[in-house]
Protein backbone atom coordinates (compact mmCIF):
# COMPACT_ATOMS: atom_id res chain seq x y z
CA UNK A 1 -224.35 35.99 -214.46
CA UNK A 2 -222.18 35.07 -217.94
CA UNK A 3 -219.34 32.53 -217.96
CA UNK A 4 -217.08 35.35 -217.23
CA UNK A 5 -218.96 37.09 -214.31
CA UNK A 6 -218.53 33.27 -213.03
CA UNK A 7 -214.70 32.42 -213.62
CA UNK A 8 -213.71 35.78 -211.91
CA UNK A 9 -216.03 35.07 -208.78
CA UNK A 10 -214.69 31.63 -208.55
CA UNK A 11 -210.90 32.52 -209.04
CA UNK A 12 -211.72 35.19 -206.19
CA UNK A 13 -213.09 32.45 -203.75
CA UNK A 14 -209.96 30.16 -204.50
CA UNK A 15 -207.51 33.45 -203.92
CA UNK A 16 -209.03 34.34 -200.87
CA UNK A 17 -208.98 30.78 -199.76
CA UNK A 18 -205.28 30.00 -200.84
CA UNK A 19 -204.36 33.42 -199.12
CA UNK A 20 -206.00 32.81 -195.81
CA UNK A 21 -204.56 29.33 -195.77
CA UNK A 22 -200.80 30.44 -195.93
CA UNK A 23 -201.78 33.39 -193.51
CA UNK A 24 -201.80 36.47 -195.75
CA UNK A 25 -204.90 37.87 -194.34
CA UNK A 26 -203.90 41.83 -195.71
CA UNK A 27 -203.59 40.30 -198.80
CA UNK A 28 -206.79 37.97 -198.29
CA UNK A 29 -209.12 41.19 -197.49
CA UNK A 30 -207.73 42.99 -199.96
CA UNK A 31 -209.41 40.01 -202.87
CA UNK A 32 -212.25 39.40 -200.65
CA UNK A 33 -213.70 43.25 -201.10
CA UNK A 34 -214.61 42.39 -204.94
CA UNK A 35 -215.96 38.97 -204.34
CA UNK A 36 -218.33 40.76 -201.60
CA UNK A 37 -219.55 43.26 -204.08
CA UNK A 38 -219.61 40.99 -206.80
CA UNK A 39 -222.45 39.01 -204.50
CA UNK A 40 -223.92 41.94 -203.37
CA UNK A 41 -224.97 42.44 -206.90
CA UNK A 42 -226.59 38.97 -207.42
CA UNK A 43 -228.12 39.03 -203.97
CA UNK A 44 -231.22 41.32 -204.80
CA UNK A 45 -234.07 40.89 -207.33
CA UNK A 46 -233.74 43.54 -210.22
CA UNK A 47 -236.21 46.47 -209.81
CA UNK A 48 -238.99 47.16 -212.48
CA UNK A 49 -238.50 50.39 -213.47
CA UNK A 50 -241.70 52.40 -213.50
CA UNK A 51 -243.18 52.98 -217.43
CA UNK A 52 -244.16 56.63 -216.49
CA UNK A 53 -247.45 56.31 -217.73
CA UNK A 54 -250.38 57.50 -214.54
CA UNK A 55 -253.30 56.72 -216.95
């Protein structure tokens, strides 16, 4: 994750958190959909990608 990846995710969490607390849940879903598929992302190891080589 860069520095970037990181300041977005975080300034999601404190959105959704500022939203839910002064009750604008549309509004709260509607920033928490990015900040679930920006964890989805991290959440699983990386693949190795086969070389293609059956020797």
């Amino acid at each position: 994750m860069t520095n970037t990846e990181a300041l977005s995710f975080l300034a999601l969490f404190i959105l959704t958190v500022a939203l839910l607390l002064t009750n604008q849940v549309a509004l709260a879903t509607v920033a928490i959909v990015p900040l679930v598929a920006t964890s989805f992302k991290y959440s699983f190891p990386k693949q190795k990608k086969p070389s293609g080589c059956n020797h």
